[in-house]
C-alpha atoms as a PDB file:
ATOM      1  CA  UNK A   1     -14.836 -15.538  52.756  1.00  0.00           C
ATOM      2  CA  UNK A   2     -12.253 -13.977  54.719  1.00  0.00           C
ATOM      3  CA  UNK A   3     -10.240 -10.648  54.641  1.00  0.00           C
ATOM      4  CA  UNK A   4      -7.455 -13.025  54.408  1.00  0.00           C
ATOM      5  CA  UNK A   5      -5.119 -12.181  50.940  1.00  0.00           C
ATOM      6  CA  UNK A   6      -4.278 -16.145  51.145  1.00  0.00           C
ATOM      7  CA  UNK A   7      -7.628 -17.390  50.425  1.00  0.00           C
ATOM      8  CA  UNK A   8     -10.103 -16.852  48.106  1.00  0.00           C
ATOM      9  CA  UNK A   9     -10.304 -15.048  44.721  1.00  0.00           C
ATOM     10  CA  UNK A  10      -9.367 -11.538  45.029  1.00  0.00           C
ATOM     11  CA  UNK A  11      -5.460 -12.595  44.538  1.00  0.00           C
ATOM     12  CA  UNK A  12      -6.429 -14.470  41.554  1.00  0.00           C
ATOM     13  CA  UNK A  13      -7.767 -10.949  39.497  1.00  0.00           C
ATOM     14  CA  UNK A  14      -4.582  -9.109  41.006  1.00  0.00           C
ATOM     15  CA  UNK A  15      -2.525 -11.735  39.034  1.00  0.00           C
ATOM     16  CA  UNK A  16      -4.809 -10.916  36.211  1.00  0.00           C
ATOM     17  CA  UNK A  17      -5.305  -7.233  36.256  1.00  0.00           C
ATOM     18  CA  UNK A  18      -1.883  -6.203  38.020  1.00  0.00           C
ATOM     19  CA  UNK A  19      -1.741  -5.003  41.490  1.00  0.00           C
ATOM     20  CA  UNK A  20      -1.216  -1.271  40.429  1.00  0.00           C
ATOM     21  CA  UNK A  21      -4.360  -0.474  39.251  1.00  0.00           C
ATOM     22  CA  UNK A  22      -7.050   1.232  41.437  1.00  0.00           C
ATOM     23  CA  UNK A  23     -10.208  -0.809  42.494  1.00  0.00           C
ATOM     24  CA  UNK A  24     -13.082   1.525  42.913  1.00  0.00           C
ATOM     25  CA  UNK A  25     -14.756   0.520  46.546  1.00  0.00           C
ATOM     26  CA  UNK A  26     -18.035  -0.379  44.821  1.00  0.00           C
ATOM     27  CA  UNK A  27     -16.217  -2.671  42.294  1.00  0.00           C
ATOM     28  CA  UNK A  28     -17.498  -6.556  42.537  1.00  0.00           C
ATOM     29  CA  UNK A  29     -16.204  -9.105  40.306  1.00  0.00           C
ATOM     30  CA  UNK A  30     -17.603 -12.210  39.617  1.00  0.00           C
ATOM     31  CA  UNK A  31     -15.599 -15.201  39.903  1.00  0.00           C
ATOM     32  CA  UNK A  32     -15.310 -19.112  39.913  1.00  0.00           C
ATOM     33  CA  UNK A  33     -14.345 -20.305  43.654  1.00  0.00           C
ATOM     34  CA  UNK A  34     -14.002 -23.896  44.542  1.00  0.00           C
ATOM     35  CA  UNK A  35     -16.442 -25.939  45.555  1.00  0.00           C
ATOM     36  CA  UNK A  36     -18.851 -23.532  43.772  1.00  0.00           C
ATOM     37  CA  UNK A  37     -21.138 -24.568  41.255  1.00  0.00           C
ATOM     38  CA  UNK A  38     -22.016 -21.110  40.655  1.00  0.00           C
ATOM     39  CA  UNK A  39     -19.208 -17.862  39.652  1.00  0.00           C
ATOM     40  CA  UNK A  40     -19.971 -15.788  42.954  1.00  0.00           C
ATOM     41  CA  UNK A  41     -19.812 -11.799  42.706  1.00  0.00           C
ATOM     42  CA  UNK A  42     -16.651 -11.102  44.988  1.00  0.00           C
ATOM     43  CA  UNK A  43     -16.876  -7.656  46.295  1.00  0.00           C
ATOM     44  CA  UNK A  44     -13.047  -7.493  45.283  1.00  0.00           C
ATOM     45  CA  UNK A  45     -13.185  -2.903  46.134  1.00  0.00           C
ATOM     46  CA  UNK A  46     -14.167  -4.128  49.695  1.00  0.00           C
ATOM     47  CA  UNK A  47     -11.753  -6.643  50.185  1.00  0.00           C
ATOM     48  CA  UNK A  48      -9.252  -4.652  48.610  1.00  0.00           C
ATOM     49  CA  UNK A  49      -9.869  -1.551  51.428  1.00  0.00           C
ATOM     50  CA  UNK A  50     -10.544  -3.686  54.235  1.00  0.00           C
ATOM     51  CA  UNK A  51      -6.837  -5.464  53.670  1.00  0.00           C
ATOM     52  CA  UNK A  52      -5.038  -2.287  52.925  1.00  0.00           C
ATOM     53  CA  UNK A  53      -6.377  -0.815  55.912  1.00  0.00           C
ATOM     54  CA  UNK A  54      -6.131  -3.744  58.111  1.00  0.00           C
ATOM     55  CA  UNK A  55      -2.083  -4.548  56.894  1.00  0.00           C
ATOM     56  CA  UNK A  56      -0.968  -4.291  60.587  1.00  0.00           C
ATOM     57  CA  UNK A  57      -3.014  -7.080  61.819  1.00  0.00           C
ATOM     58  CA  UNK A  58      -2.043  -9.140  58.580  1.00  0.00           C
ATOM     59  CA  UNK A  59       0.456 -12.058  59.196  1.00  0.00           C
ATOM     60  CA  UNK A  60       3.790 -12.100  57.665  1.00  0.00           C
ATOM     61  CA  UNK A  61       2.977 -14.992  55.487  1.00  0.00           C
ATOM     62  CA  UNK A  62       0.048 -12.921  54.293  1.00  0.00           C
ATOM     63  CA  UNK A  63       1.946 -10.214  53.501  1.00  0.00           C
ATOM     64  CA  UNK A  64       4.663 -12.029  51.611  1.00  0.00           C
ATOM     65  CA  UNK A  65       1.991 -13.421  49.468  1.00  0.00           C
ATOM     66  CA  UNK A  66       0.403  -9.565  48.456  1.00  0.00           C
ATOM     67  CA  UNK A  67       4.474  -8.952  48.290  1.00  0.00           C
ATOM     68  CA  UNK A  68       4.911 -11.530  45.971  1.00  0.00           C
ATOM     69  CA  UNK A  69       1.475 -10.110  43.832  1.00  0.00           C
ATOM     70  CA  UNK A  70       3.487  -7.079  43.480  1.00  0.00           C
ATOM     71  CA  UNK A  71       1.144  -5.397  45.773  1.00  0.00           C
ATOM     72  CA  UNK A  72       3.029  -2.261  46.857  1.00  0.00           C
ATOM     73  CA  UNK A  73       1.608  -1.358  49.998  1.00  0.00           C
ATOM     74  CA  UNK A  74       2.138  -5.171  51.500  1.00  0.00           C
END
């Protein structure tokens, strides 16, 4: 899984949750991801830094989609 907030689950539990609410680094969640027979543990804290931290390097597309999530920092 990529960094990428276009793919994979971690958009899927900000739609759920609500972008505003803090994710502890050490948080994982585990989720259903296609072509997985098995829910996977995302490491959704990580992914959630990583991004944040990495914005600049994130494509516009990318960040229209955290936009659109209601992510405030995108």
């Amino acid at each position: 899984m990529t960094a990428a907030p276009t793919a994979g689950p971690p958009p899927q539990r900000v739609e759920q949750k609500g972008a505003h609410r803090p994710v502890p680094r050490a948080h994982g969640e585990e989720m259903t991801v296609d072509g997985e027979t098995e829910p996977v543990v995302v490491k959704l804290g990580v992914w959630a830094s990583n991004t944040k931290s990495r914005r600049d390097k994130l494509t516009a597309d990318q960040l229209a989609a955290l936009a659109k999530l209601d992510v405030d920092w995108a």
